[in-house]
Protein backbone atom coordinates (compact mmCIF):
# COMPACT_ATOMS: atom_id res chain seq x y z
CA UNK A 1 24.54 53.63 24.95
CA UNK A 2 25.06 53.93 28.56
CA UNK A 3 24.59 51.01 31.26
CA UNK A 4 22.83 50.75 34.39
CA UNK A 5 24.09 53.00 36.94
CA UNK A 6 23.27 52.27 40.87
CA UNK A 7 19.63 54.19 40.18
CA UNK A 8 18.55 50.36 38.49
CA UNK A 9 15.69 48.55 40.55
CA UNK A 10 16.22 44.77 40.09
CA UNK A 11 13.73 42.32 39.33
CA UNK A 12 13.77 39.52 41.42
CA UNK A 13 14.38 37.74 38.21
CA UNK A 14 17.84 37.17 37.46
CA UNK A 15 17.75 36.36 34.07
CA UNK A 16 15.75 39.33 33.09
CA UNK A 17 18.18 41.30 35.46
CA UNK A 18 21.39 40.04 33.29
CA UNK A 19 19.14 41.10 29.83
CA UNK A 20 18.79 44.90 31.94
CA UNK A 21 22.50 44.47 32.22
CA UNK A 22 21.17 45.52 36.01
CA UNK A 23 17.46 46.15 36.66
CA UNK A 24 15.22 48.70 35.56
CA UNK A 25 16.02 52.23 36.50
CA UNK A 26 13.91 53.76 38.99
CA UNK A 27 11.24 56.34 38.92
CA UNK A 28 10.05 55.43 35.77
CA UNK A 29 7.07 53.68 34.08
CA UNK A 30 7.33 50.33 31.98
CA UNK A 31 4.83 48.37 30.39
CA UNK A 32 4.90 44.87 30.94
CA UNK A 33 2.81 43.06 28.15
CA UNK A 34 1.42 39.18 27.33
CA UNK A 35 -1.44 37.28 26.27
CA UNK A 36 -3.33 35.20 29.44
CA UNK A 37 -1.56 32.75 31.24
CA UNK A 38 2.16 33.97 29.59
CA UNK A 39 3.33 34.73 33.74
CA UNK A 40 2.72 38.55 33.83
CA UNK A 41 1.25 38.67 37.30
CA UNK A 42 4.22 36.34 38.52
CA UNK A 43 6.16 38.47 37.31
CA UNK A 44 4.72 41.68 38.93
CA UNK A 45 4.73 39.58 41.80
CA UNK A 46 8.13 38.85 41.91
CA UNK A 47 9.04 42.40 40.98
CA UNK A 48 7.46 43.68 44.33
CA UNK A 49 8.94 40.64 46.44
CA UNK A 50 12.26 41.95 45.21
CA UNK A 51 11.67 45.22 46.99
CA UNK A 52 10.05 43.93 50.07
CA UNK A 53 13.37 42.27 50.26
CA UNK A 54 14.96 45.17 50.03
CA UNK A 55 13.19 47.51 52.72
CA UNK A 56 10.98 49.19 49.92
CA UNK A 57 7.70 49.86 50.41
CA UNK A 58 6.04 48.36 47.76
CA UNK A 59 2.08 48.72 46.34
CA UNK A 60 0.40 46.69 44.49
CA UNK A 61 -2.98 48.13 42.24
CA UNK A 62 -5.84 46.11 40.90
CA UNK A 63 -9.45 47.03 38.96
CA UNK A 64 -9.90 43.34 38.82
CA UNK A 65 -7.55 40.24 41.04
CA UNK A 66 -9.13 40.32 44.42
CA UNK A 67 -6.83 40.22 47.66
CA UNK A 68 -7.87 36.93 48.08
CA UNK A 69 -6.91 35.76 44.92
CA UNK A 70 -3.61 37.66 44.79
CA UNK A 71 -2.85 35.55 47.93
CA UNK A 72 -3.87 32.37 46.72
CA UNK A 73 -1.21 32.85 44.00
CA UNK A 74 1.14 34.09 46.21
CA UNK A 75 0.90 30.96 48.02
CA UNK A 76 1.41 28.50 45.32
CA UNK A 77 4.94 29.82 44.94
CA UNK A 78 5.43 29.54 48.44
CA UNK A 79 5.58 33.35 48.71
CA UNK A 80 4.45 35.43 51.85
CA UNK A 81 2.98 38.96 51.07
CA UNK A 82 3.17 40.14 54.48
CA UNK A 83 4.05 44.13 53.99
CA UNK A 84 2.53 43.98 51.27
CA UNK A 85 0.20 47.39 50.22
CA UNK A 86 -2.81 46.55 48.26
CA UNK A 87 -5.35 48.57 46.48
CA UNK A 88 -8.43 47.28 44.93
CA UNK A 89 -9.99 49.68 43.36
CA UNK A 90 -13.26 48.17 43.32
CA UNK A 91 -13.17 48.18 46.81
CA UNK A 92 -12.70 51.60 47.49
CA UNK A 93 -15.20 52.80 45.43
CA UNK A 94 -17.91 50.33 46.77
CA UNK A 95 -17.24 52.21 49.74
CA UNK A 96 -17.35 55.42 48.71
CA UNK A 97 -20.89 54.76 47.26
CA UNK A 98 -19.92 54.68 43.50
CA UNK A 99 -20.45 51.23 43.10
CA UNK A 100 -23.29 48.81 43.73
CA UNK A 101 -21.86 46.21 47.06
CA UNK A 102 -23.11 43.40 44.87
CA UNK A 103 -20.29 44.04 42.50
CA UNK A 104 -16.80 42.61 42.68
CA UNK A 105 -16.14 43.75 38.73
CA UNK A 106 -17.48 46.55 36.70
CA UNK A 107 -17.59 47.04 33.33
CA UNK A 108 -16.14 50.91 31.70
CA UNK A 109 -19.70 52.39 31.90
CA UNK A 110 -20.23 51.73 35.90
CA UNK A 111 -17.31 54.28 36.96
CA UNK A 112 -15.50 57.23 35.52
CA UNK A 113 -11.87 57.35 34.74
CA UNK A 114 -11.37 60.01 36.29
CA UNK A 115 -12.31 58.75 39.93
CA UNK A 116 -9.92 55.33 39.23
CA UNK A 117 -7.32 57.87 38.99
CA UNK A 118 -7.86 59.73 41.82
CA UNK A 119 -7.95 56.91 43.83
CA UNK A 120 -4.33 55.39 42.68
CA UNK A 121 -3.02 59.28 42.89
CA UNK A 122 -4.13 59.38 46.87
CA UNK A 123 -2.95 55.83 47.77
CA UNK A 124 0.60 56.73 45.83
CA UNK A 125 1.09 60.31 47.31
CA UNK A 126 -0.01 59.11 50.76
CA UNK A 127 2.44 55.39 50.99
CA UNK A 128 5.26 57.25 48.13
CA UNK A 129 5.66 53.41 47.33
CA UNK A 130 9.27 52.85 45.89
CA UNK A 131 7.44 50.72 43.64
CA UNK A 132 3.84 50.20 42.42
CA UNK A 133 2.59 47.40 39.69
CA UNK A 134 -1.10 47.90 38.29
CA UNK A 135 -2.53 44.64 37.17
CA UNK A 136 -4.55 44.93 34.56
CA UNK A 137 -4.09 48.21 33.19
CA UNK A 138 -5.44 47.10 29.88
CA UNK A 139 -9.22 47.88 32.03
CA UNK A 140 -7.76 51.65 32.48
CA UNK A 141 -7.79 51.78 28.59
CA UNK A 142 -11.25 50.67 28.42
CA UNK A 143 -12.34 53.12 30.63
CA UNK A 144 -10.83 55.68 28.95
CA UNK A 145 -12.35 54.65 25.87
CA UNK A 146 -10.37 57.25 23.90
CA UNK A 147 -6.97 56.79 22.42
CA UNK A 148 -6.31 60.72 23.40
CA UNK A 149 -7.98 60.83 26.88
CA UNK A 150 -6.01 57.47 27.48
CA UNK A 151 -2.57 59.14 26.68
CA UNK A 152 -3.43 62.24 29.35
CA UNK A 153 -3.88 59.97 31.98
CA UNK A 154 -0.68 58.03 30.99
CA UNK A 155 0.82 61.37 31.25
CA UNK A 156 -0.90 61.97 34.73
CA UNK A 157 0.75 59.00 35.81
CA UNK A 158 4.16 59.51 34.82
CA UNK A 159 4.02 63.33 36.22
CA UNK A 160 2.92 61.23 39.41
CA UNK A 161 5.32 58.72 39.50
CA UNK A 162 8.62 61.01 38.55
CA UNK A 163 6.97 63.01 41.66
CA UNK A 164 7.30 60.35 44.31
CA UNK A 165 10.28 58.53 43.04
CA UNK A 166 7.90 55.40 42.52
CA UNK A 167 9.07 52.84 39.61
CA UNK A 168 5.85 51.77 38.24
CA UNK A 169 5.17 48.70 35.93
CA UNK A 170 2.15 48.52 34.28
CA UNK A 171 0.58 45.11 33.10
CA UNK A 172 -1.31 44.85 30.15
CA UNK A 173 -2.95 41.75 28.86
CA UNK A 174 -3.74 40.95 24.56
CA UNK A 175 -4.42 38.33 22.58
CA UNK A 176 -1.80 36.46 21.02
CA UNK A 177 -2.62 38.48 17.35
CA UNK A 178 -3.83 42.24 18.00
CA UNK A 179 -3.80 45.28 15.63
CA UNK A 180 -1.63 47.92 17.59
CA UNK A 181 -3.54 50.80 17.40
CA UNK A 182 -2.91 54.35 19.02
CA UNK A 183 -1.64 53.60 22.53
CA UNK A 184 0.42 55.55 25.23
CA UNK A 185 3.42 52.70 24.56
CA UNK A 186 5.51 56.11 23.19
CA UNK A 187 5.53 57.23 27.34
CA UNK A 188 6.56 54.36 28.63
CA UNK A 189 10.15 54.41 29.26
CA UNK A 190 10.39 50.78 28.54
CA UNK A 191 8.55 47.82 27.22
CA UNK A 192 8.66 44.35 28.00
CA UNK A 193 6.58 41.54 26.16
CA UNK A 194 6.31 37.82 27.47
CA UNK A 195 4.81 35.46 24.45
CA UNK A 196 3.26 32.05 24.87
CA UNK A 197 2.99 29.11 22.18
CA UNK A 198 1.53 25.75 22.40
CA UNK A 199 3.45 22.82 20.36
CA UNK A 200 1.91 20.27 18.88
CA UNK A 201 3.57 17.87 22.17
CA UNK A 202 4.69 19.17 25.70
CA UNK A 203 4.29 21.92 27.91
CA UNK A 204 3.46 25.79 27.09
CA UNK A 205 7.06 27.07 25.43
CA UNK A 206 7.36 30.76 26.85
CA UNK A 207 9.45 33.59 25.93
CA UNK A 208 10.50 37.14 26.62
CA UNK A 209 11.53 40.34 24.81
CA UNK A 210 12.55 43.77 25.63
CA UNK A 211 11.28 45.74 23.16
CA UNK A 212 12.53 49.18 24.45
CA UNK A 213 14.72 50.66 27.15
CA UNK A 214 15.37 53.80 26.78
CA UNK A 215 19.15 55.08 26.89
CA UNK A 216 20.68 51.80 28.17
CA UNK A 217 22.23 49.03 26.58
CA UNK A 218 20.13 45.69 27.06
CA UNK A 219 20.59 42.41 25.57
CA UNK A 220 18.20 42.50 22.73
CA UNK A 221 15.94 39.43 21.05
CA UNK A 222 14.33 36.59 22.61
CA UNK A 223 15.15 34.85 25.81
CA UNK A 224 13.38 31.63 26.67
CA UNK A 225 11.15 31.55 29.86
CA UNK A 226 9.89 28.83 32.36
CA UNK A 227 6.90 29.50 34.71
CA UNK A 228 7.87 26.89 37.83
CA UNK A 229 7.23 26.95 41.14
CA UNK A 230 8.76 30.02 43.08
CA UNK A 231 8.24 31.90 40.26
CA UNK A 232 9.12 33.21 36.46
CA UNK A 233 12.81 31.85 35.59
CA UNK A 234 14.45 34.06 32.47
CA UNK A 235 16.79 32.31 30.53
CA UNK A 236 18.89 35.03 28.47
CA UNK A 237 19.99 34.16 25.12
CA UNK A 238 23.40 32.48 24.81
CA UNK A 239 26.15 35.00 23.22
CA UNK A 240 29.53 33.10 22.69
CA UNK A 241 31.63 35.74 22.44
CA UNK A 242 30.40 37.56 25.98
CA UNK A 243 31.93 33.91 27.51
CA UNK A 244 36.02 34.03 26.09
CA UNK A 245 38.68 32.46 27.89
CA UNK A 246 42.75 32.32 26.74
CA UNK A 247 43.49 29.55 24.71
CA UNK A 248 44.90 26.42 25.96
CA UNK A 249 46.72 23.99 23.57
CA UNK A 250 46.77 20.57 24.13
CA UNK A 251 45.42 17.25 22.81
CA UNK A 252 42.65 15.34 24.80
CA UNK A 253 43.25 11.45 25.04
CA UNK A 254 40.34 9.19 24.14
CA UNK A 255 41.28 6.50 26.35
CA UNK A 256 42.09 4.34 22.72
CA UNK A 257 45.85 4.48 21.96
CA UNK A 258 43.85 3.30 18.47
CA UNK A 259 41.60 6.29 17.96
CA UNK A 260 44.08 8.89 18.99
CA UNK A 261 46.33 7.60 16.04
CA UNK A 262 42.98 8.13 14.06
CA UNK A 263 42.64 11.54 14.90
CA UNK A 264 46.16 12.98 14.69
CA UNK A 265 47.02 12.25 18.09
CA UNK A 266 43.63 12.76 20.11
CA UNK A 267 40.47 15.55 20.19
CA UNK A 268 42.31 19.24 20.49
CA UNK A 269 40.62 21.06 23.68
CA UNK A 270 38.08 23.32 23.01
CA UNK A 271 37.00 21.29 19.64
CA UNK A 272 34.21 19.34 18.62
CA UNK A 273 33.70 16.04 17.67
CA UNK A 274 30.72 14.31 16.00
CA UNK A 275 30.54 10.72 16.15
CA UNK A 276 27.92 9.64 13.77
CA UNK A 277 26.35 6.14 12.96
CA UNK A 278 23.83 3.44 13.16
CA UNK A 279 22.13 2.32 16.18
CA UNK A 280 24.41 0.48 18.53
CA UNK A 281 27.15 1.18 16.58
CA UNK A 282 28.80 2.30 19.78
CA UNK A 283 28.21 5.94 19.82
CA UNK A 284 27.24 6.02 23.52
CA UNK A 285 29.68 3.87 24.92
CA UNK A 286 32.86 6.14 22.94
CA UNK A 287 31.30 8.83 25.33
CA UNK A 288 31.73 7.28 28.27
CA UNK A 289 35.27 5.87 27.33
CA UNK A 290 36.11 9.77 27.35
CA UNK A 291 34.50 10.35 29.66
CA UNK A 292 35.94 8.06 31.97
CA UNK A 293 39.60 8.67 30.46
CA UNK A 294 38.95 12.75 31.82
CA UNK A 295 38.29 11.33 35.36
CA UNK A 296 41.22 9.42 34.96
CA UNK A 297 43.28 12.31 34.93
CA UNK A 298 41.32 14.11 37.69
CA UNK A 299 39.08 16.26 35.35
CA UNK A 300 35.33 16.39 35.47
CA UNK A 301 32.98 15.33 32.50
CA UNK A 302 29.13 15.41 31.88
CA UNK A 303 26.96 13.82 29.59
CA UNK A 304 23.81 14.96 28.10
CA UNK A 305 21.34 12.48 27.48
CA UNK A 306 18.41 13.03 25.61
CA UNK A 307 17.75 9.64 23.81
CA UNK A 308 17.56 7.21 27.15
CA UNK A 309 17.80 7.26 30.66
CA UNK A 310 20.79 7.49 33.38
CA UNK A 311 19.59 4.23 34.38
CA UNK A 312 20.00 2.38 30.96
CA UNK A 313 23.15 3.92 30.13
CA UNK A 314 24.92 2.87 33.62
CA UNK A 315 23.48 -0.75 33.04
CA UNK A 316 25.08 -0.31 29.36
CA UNK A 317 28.65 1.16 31.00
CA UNK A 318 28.22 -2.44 33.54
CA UNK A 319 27.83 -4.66 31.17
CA UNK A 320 31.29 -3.35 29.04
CA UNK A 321 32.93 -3.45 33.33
CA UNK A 322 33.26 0.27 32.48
CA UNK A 323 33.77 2.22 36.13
CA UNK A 324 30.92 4.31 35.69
CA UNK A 325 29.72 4.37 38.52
CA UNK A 326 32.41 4.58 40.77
CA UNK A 327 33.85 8.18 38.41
CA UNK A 328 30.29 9.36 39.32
CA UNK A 329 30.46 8.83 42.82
CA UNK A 330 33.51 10.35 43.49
CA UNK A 331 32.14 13.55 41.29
CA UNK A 332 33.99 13.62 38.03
CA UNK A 333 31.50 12.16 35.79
CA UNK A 334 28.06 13.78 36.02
CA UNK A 335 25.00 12.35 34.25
CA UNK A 336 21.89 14.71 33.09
CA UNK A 337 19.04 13.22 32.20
CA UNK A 338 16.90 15.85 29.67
CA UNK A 339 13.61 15.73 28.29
CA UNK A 340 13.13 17.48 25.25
CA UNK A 341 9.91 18.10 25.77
CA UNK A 342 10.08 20.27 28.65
CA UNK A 343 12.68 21.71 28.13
CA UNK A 344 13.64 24.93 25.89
CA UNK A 345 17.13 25.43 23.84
CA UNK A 346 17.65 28.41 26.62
CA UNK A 347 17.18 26.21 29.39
CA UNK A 348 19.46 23.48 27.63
CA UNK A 349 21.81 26.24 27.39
CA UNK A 350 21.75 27.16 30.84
CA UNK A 351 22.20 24.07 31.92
CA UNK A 352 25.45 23.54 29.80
CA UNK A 353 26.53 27.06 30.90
CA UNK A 354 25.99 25.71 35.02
CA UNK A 355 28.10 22.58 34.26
CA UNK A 356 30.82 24.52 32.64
CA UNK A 357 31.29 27.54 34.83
CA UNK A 358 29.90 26.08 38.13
CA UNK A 359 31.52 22.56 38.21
CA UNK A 360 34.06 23.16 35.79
CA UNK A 361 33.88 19.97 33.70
CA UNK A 362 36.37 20.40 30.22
CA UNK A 363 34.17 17.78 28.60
CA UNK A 364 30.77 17.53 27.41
CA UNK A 365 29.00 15.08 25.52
CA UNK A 366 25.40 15.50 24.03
CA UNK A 367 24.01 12.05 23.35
CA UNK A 368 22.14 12.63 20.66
CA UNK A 369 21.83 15.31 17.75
CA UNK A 370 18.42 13.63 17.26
CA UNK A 371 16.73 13.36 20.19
CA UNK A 372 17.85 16.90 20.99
CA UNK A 373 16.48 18.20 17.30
CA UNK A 374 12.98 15.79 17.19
CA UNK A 375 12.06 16.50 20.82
CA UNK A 376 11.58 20.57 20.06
CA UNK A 377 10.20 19.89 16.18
CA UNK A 378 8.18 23.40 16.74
CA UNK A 379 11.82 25.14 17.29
CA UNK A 380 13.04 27.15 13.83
CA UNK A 381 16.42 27.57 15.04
CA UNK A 382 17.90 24.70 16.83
CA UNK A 383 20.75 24.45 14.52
CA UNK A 384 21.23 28.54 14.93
CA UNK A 385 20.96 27.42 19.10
CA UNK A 386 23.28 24.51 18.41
CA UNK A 387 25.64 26.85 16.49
CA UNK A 388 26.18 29.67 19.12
CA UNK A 389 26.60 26.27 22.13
CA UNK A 390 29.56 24.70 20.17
CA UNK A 391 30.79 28.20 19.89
CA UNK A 392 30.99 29.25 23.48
CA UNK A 393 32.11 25.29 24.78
CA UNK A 394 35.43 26.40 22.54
CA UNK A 395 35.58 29.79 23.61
CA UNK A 396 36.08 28.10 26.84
CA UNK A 397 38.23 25.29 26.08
CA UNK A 398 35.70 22.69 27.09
CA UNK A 399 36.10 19.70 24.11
CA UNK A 400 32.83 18.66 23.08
CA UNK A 401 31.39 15.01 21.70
CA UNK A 402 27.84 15.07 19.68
CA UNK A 403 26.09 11.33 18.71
CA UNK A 404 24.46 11.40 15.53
CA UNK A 405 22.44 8.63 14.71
CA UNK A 406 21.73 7.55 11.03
CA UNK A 407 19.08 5.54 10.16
CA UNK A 408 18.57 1.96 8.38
CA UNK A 409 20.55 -1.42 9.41
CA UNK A 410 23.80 -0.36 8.12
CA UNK A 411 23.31 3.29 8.66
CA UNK A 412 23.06 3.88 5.20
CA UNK A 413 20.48 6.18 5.11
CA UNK A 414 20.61 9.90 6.30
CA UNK A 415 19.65 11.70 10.30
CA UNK A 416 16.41 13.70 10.36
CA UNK A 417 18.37 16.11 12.23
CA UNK A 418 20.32 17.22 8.92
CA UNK A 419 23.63 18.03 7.93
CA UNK A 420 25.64 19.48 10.76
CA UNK A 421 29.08 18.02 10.23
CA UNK A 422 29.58 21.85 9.21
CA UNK A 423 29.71 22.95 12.02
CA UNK A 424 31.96 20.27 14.30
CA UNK A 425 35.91 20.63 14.53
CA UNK A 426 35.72 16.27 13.81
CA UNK A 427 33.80 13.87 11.99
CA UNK A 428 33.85 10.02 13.16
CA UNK A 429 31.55 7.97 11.17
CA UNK A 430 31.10 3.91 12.47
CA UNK A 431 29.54 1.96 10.43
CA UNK A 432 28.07 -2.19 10.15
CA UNK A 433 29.42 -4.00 7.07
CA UNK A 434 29.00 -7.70 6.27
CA UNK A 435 32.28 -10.12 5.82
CA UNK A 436 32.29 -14.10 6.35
CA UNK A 437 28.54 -14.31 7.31
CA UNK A 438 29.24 -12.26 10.02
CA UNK A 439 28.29 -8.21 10.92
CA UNK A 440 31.04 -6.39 12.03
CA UNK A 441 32.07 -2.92 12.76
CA UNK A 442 34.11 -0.71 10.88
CA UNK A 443 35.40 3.16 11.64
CA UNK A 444 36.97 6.31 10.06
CA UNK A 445 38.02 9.78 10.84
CA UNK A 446 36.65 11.93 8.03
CA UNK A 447 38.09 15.32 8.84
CA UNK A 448 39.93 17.00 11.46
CA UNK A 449 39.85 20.81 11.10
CA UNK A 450 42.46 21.34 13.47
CA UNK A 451 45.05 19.74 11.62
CA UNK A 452 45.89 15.81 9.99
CA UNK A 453 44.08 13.06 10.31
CA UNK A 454 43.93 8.76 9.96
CA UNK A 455 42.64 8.19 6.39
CA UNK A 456 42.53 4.50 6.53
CA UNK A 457 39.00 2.47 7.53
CA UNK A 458 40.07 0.46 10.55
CA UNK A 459 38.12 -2.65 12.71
CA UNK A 460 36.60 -1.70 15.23
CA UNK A 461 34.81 -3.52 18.09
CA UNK A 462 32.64 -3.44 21.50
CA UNK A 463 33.94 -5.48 24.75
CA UNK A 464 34.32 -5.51 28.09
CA UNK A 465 36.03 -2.30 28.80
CA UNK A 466 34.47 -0.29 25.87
CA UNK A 467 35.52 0.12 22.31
CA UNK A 468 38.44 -1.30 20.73
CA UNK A 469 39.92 -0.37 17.02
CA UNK A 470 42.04 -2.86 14.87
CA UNK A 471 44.54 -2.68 11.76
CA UNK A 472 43.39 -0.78 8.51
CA UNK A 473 40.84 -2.70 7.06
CA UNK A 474 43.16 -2.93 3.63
CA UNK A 475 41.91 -5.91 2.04
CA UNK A 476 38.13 -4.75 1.69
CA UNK A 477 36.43 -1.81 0.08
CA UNK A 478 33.78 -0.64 -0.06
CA UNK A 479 33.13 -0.92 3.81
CA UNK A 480 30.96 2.08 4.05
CA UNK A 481 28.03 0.74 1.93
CA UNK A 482 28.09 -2.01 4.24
CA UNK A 483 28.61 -4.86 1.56
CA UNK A 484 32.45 -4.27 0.55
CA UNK A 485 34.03 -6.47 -2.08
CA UNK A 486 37.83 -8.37 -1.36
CA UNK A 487 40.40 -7.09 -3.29
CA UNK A 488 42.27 -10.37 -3.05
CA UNK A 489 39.48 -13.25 -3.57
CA UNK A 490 42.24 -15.57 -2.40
CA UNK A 491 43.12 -13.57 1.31
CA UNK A 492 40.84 -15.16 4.02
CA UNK A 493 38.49 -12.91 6.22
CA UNK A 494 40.02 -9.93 8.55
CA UNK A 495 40.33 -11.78 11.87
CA UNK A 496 39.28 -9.71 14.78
């Protein structure tokens, strides 16, 4: 396959640009294709803004938006049109006497084909637009009314547009489930497809897919998709591998003398930890003890919260006289709030990607598994997204802490977000037992896939300054079912 050469027309959406591995290349015809309301007049939109931008002249086609209305979009994303070329259609052949003035709309039996052609062939020979979109071409199909006559005019087209150098993209609106019958997708020389689902909670989830572009190398698959203000935002699909730095050696401190013993001497860069437990076990406060032990040593942090807000979590970090605050401040600890519910794995992604390669933080925490898993329940693939993220954080050496949270007092019961101590480089499991009418805390390293591990159960408390680990708990088992037995009846209770 080849790539992009300087012939590519960008966007004006950088994602989709990065899946074109450049833009589309010009003089050609694509189809861009969606079901109502997916963003495939922002889109077009934002296609010709890109070439205004660049000192294109640009033209812009309708049988159906009026100016008017293309405007009023146009402002809601804070977008000015001016140079803009627009043909309606409808208007021109009002005034050429083939329609009734009464009319905005037609229907297929109130004009020809043939004469809708005509009329984009004059406007495109006469401006030789560098680019032209036609929103919605779907209404040339039903004037053409035949699969065959439909494909000759496609033809037409593409004669016409290879002619004047013009890269056209067509729009074409379905429902979300349509039989594909005959069509003239086989002369396109690409096709793009934007999909909309509703979930059962939250906003719209959109998504994108090239389906064909021919002779280049794009990124195939799905790429999540946000409609926002200012315009479609492409997210392209994370690939680890496409993100590889050198290796760099070296053990990560935890900020606990304690639980650096634990784990063979701290968390190796570019690995993965999963710290998994009960509610207030202290999951969330072990984050910010590394992250605050990173800023200590001048490197830069972020944690991902999906379960609370910033605002609880700095009153938590307070409360334990944990500098919080003060790391943030001064830059090296950064703090992102997410909702789960409006956001998509690709954004996520992107977002982890930005605080990685923009700020340069070497540790990231994602507090929690569950809230990042429950908020997107409509998602198939979360552990596939979750997969491919832990993969490119050690690909570039940033270490990485995941909170699981286990429900049930004790923590004795399984997470609804499954099994996923596969894939993490660490497993730290806290748990709540019961000893001398008292609850207490108790934790243990259960593998290390970078090398040896702590075996032994230790103490393990919360106080001012964060979380503190004791001796081997060696006088009690069975700790982890949260009602362990002495082994000596006569030995009095582990003192704290």
């Amino acid at each position: 396959m080849e790539t992009i050469d300087g012939g590519a027309e960008p966007t004006g959406v950088a994602g989709l640009d990065q899946i074109l591995r450049g833009g589309l290349p010009g003089g050609h015809m694509y189809l861009l294709e969606g079901a109502s309301g997916a963003g495939k007049t922002t889109l077009g939109l934002q296609f010709l803004m890109e070439g205004l931008r660049r000192g294109q002249r640009v033209l812009w086609c309708t049988l159906a938006e009026t100016e008017k209305q293309l405007r009023a979009i146009a402002r809601s994303h804070d977008w000015d049109l001016q140079g803009l070329d627009i043909l309606n259609i409808a208007h021109d052949l009002r005034a050429s006497g083939m329609l009734d003035d009464e009319y905005t709309f037609f229907s297929p039996g109130d004009v020809e084909l043939q004469d809708v052609m005509r009329s984009v062939a004059d406007r495109v020979r006469r401006l030789r637009p560098a680019r032209i979109v036609f929103d919605p071409f779907s209404d040339v199909e039903l004037l053409a009314r035949d699969p065959l006559r439909f494909r000759r005019q496609l033809m037409q087209f593409r004669e016409l547009f290879a002619e004047t150098g013009t890269t056209a993209l067509l729009i074409q609106e379905h429902a979300l489930e349509r039989s594909r019958e005959p069509s003239g997708e086989g002369l396109m020389h690409g096709i793009i497809a934007l999909y909309q689902t509703a979930p059962a909670y939250g906003k719209p989830r959109r998504r994108l897919r090239v389906h064909k572009l021919r002779g280049l190398d794009y990124r195939e698959g799905f790429h999540d998709v946000a409609l926002r203000s200012g315009g479609l935002v492409v997210y392209p699909r994370l690939t680890a591998e496409e993100h590889q730095l050198p290796e760099e050696g070296g053990l990560m401190r935890s900020g606990s003398v304690e639980l650096d013993a634990m784990l063979g001497g701290g968390l190796d860069r570019g690995a993965s930890l999963l710290v998994v437990g009960p509610s207030g076990a202290g999951k969330s406060t072990l984050c910010t003890q590394f992250a605050l032990e990173r800023a200590r040593h001048g490197e830069r942090a972020v944690i991902f919260l999906f379960d609370e807000t910033a605002r609880a979590f700095l009153r938590r970090a307070d409360g334990l006289a944990m500098p919080l605050r003060e790391r943030i401040a001064q830059g090296l600890v950064n703090l992102v709030q997410v909702n789960p519910a409006e956001f998509s794995p690709g954004e996520f992604a992107h977002r982890v990607r930005h605080a990685v390669e923009e700020t340069g933080a070497c540790l990231l925490a994602i507090d929690s598994l569950n809230g990042y898993m429950s908020g997107m329940p409509d998602e198939k693939h979360l552990a596939m997204h979750m997969h491919e993220l832990l993969s490119y954080l050690a690909l570039r050496n940033v270490a990485t802490l995941l909170t699981l949270n286990q429900s049930g007092a004790l923590g004795e019961s399984g997470s609804e977000a499954g099994d996923i101590t596969h894939m993490t480089d660490a497993t730290l499991l806290l748990r709540y037992f019961e000893d001398g009418g008292a609850v207490r805390r108790a934790a243990a390293v259960l593998k290390r896939r970078c090398g040896p591990h702590e075996e032994a159960i230790r103490d393990m408390r919360i106080a001012k300054g964060g979380v503190f680990f004791g001796a081997a708990l060696q006088s009690l088992q069975g700790i982890l079912t949260g009602q362990p037995d002495r082994v000596d009846a006569s030995s009095p209770p582990e003192q704290e």
